[in-house]
Each structure stands twice: as C-alpha cells, then as structure tokens.
N, C-alpha and C. Protein backbone atom coordinates (compact mmCIF):
# COMPACT_ATOMS: atom_id res chain seq x y z
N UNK A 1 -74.60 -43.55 -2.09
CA UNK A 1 -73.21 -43.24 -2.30
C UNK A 1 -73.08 -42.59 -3.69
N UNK A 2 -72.43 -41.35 -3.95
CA UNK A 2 -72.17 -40.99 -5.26
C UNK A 2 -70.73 -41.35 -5.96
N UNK A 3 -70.72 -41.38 -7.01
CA UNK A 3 -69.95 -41.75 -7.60
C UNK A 3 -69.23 -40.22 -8.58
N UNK A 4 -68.03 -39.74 -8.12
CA UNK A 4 -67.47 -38.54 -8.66
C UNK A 4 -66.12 -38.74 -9.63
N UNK A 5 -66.16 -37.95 -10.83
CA UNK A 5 -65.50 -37.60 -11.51
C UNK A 5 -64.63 -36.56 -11.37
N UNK A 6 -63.26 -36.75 -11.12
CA UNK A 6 -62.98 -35.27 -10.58
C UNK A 6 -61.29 -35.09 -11.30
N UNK A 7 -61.21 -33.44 -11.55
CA UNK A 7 -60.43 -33.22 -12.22
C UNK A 7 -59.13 -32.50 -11.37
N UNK A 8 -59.66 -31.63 -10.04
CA UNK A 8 -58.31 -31.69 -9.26
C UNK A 8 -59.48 -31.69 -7.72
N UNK A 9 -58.65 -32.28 -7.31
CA UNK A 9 -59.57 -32.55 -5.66
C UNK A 9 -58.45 -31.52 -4.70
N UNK A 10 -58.79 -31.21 -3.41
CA UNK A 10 -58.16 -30.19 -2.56
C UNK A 10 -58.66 -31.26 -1.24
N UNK A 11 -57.66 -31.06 -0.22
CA UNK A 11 -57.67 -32.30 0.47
C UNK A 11 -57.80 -31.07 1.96
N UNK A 12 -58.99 -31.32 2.94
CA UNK A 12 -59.22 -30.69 3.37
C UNK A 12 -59.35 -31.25 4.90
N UNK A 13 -58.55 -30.86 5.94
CA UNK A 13 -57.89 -31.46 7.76
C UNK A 13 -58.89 -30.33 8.23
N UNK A 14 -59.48 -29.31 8.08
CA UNK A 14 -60.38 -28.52 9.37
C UNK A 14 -61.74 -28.42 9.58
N UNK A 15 -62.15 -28.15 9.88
CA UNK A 15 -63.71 -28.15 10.24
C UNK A 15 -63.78 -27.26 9.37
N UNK A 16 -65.77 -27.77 8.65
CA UNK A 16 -66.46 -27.23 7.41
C UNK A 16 -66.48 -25.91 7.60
N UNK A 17 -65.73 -24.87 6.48
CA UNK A 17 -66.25 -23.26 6.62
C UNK A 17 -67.54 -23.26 5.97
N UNK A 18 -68.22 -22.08 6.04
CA UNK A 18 -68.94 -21.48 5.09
C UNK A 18 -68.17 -21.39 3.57
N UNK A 19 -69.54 -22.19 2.90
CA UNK A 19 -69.12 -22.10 0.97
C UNK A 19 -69.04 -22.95 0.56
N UNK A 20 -69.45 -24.14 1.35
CA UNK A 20 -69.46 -25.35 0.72
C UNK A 20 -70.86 -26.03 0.76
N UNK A 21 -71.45 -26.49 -0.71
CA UNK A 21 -72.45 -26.87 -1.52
C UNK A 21 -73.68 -27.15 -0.02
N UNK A 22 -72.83 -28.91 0.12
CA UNK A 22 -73.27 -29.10 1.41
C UNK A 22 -73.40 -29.00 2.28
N UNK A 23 -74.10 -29.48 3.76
CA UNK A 23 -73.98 -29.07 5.26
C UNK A 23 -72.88 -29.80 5.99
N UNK A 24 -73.05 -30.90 5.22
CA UNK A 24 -71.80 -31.73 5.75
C UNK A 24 -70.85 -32.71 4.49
N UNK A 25 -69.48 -33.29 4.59
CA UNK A 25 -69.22 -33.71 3.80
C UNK A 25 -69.50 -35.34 3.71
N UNK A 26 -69.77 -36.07 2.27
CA UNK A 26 -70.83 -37.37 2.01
C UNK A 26 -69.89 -38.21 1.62
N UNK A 27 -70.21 -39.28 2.22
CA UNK A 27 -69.27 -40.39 1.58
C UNK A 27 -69.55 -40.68 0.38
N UNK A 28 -68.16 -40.64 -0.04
CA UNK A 28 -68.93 -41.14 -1.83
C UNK A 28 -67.49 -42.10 -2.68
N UNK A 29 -67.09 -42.03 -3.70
CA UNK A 29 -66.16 -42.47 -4.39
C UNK A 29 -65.57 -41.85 -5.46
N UNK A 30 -64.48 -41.54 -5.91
CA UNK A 30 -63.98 -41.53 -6.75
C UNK A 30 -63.41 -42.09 -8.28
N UNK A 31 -64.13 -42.28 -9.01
CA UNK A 31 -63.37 -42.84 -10.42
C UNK A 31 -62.19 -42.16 -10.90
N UNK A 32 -60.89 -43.34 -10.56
CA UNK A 32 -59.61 -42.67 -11.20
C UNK A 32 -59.36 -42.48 -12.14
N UNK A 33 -58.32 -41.75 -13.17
CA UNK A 33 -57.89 -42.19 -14.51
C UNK A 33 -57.75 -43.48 -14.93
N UNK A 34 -56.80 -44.03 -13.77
CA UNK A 34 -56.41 -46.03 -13.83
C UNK A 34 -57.92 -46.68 -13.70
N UNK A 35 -59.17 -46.20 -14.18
CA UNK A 35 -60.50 -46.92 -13.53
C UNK A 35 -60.57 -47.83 -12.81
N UNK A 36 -59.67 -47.14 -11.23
CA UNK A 36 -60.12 -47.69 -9.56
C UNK A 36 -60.83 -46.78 -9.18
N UNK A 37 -61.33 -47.16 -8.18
CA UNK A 37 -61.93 -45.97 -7.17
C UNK A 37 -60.98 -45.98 -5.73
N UNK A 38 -61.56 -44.49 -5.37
CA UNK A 38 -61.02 -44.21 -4.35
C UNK A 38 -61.91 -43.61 -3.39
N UNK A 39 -62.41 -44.29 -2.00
CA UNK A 39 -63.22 -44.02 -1.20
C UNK A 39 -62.75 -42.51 -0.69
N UNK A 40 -63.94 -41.96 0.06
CA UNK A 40 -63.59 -40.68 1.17
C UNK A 40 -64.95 -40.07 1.53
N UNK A 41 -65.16 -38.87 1.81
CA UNK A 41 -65.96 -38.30 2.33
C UNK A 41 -65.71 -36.84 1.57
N UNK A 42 -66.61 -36.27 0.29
CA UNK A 42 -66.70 -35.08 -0.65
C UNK A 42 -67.50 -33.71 0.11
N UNK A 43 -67.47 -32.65 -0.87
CA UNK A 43 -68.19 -31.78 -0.49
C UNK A 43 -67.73 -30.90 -1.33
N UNK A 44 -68.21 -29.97 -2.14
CA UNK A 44 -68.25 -28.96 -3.43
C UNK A 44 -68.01 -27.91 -2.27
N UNK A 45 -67.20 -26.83 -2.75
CA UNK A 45 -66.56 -25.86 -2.53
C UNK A 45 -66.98 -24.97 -3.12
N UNK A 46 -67.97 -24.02 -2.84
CA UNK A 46 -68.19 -22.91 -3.86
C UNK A 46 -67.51 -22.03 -4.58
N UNK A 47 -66.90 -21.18 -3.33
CA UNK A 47 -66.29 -20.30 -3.50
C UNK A 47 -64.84 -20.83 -4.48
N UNK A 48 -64.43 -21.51 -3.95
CA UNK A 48 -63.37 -21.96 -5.06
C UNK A 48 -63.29 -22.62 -6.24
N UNK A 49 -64.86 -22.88 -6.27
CA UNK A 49 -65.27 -23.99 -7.25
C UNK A 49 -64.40 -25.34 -7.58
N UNK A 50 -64.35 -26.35 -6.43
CA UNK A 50 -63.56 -26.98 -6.84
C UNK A 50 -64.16 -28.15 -5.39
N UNK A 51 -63.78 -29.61 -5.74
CA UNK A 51 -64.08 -30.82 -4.51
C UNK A 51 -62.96 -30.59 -3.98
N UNK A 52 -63.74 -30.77 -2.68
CA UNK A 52 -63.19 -31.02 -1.21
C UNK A 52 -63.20 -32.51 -0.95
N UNK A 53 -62.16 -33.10 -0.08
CA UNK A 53 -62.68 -34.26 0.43
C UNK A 53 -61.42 -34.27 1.29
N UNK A 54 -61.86 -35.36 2.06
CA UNK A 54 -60.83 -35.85 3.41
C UNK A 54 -61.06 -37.53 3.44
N UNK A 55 -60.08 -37.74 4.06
CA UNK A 55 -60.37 -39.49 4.38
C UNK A 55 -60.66 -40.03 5.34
C-alpha cells in the first residue's frame, strides 16, 4: 500500500485513458493536512501531471 502526499487530487468516474503512470489504478492512502488518512484507489496522470483517484 503506498502512502501519498498530495497537493490537489482530480477525482476520476471513467475507465483508465491513455497517460496515466500506471496500468491500473492502486490502492493506497492519503495523508491529510488534519494528519488522517484517506483510503482510495491512485494513479499519476501524466499528461496533466497531477493524481487521479476514485473510491
């Protein structure tokens, strides 16, 4: 499980396009500002440079 730092996340409902890091998106966690976490399933976005995730 990874553990991500993230500064704006993009919340993503469709099936994986082309441009993203991975093949598929990984369950991992989030460290909040409030230091909780927040579960989901990530994936780096190339082209936009920016995390993806869904719940």
């Amino acid at each position: 499980m990874a553990i991500l730092a993230l500064g704006s996340i993009t919340l993503i409902n469709a099936q994986q396009p082309a441009g993203y890091f991975f093949k598929e998106f990984t369950p991992g966690k989030v460290l909040l500002k409030n230091k909780q976490f927040a579960k989901g399933k990530f994936n780096y976005d190339c082209i936009n440079k920016e995390m993806a995730f869904f719940e």
